[in-house]
C-alpha atoms as a PDB file:
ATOM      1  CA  UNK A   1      -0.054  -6.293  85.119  1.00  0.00           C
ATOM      2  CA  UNK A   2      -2.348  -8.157  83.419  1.00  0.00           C
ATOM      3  CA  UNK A   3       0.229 -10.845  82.340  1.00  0.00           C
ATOM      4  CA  UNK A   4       0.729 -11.308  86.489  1.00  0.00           C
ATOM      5  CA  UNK A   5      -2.456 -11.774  87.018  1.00  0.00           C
ATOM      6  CA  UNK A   6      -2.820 -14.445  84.232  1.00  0.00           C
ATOM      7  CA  UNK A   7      -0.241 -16.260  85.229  1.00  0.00           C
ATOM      8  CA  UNK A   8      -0.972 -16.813  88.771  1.00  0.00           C
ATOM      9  CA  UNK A   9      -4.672 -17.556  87.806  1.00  0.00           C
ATOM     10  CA  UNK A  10      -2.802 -20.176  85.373  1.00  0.00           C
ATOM     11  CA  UNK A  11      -0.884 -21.147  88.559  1.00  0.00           C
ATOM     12  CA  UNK A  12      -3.887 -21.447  90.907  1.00  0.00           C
ATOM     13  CA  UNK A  13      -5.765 -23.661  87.741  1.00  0.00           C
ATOM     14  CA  UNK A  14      -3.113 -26.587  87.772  1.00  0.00           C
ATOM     15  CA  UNK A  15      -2.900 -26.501  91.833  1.00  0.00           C
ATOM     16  CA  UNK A  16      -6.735 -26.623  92.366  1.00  0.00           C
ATOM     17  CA  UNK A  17      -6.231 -29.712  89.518  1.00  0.00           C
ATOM     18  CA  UNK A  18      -4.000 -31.097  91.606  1.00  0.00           C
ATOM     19  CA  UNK A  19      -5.650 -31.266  94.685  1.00  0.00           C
ATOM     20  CA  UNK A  20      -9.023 -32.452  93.062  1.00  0.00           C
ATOM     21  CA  UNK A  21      -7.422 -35.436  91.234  1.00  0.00           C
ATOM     22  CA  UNK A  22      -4.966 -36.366  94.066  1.00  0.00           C
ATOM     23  CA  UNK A  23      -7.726 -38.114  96.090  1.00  0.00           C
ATOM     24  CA  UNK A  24      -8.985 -39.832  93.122  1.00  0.00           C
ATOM     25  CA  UNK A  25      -5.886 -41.204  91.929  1.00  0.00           C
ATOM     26  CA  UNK A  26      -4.194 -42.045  95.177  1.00  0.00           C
ATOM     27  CA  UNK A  27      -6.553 -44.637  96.419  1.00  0.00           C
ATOM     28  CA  UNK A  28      -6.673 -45.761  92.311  1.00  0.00           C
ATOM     29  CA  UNK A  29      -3.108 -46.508  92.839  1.00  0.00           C
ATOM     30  CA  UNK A  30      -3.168 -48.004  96.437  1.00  0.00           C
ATOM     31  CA  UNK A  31      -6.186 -49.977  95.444  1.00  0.00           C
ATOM     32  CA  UNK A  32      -3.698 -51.000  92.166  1.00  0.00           C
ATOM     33  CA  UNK A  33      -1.198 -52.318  94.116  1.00  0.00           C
ATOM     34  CA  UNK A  34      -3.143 -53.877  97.008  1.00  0.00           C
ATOM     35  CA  UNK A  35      -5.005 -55.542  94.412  1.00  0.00           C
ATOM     36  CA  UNK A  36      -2.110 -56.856  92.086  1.00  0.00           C
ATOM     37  CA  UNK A  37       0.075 -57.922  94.948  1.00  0.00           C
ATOM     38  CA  UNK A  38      -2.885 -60.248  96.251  1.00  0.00           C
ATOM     39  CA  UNK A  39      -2.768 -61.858  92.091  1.00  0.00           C
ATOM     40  CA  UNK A  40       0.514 -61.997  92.130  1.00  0.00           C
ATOM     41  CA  UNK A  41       0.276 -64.164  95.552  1.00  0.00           C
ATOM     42  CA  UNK A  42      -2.989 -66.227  94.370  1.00  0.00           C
ATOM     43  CA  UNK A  43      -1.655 -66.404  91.007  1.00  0.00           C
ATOM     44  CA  UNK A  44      -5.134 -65.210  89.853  1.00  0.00           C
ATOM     45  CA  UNK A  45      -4.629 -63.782  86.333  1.00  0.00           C
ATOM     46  CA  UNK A  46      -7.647 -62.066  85.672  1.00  0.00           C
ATOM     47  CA  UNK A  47      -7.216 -58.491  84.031  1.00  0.00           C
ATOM     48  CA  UNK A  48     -10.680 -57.082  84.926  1.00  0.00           C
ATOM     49  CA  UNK A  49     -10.789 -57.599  88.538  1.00  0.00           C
ATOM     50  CA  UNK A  50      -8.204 -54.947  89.705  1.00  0.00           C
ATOM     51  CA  UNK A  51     -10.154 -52.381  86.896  1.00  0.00           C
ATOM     52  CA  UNK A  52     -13.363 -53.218  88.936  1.00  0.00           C
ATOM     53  CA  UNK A  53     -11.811 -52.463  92.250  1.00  0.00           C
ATOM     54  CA  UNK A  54     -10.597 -49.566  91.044  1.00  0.00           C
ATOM     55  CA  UNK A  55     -13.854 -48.278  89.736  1.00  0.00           C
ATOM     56  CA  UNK A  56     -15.220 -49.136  92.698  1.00  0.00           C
ATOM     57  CA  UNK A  57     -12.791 -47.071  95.094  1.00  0.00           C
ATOM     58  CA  UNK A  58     -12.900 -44.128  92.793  1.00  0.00           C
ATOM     59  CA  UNK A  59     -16.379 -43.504  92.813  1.00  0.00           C
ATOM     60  CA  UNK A  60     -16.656 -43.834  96.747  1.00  0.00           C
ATOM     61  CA  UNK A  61     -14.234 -41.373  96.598  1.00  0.00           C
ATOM     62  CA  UNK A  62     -15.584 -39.201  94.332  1.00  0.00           C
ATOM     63  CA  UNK A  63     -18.971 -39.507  96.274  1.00  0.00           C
ATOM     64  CA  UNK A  64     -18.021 -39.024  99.666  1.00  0.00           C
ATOM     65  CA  UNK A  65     -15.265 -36.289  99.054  1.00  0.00           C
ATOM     66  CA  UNK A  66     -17.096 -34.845  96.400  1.00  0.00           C
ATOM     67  CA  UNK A  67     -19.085 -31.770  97.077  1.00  0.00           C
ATOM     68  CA  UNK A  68     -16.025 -30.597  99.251  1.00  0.00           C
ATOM     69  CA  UNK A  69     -13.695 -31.068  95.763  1.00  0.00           C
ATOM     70  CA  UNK A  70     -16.684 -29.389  94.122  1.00  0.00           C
ATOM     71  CA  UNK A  71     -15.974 -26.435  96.373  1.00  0.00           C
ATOM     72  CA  UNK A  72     -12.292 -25.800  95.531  1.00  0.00           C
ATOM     73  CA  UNK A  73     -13.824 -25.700  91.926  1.00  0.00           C
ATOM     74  CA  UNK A  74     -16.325 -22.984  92.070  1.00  0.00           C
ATOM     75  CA  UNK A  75     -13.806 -20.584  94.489  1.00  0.00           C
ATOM     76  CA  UNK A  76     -11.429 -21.108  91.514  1.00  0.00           C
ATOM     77  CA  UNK A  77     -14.270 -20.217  88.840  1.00  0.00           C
ATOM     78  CA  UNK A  78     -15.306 -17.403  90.863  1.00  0.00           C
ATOM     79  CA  UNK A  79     -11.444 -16.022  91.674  1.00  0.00           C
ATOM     80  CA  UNK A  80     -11.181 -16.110  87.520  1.00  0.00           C
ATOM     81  CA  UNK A  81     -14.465 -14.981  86.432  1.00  0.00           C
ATOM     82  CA  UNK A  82     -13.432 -11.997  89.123  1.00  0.00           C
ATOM     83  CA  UNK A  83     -10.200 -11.190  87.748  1.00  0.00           C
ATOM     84  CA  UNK A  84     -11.564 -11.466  83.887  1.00  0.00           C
ATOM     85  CA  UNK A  85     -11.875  -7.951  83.522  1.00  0.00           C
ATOM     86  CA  UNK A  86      -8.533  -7.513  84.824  1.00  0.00           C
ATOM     87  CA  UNK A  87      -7.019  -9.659  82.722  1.00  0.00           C
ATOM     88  CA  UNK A  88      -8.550  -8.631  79.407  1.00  0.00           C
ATOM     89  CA  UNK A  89      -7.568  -5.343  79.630  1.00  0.00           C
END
């Protein structure tokens, strides 16, 4: 039983992962590939500048989709720290 238990709390770990880090990293890579198609057509061969957009992006993200990301986070804490006793026995 308590293997079960672990397991799917395992489970629900890498999902809620997942979900946080998908925003994150999809407009990383979007931003990525906007940004190296438009070098690739200017020819500009800086290295920085598609780090900086990227930075940029990511922490809007982070900022404006934050505290609901946050969210997912503490149900998740609170479904494990719930199920601890379970778990341990």
């Amino acid at each position: 039983m308590g293997q079960d238990i672990f397991l799917s709390q395992m489970q629900n770990a890498l999902l809620t992962v997942l979900l946080v880090s998908a925003p994150a990293l999809g407009i990383a890579i979007l931003i990525g590939i906007s940004v190296g198609l438009i070098q690739a057509l200017t020819q500009i061969q800086d290295q920085t500048l598609p780090q900086a957009f990227k930075l940029v992006a990511v922490m809007l993200v982070l900022i404006i989709f934050g505290p609901a990301l946050a969210l997912h986070v503490t149900n998740l804490a609170g479904h494990v720290l719930d199920a601890f006793p379970v778990v341990t026995r």
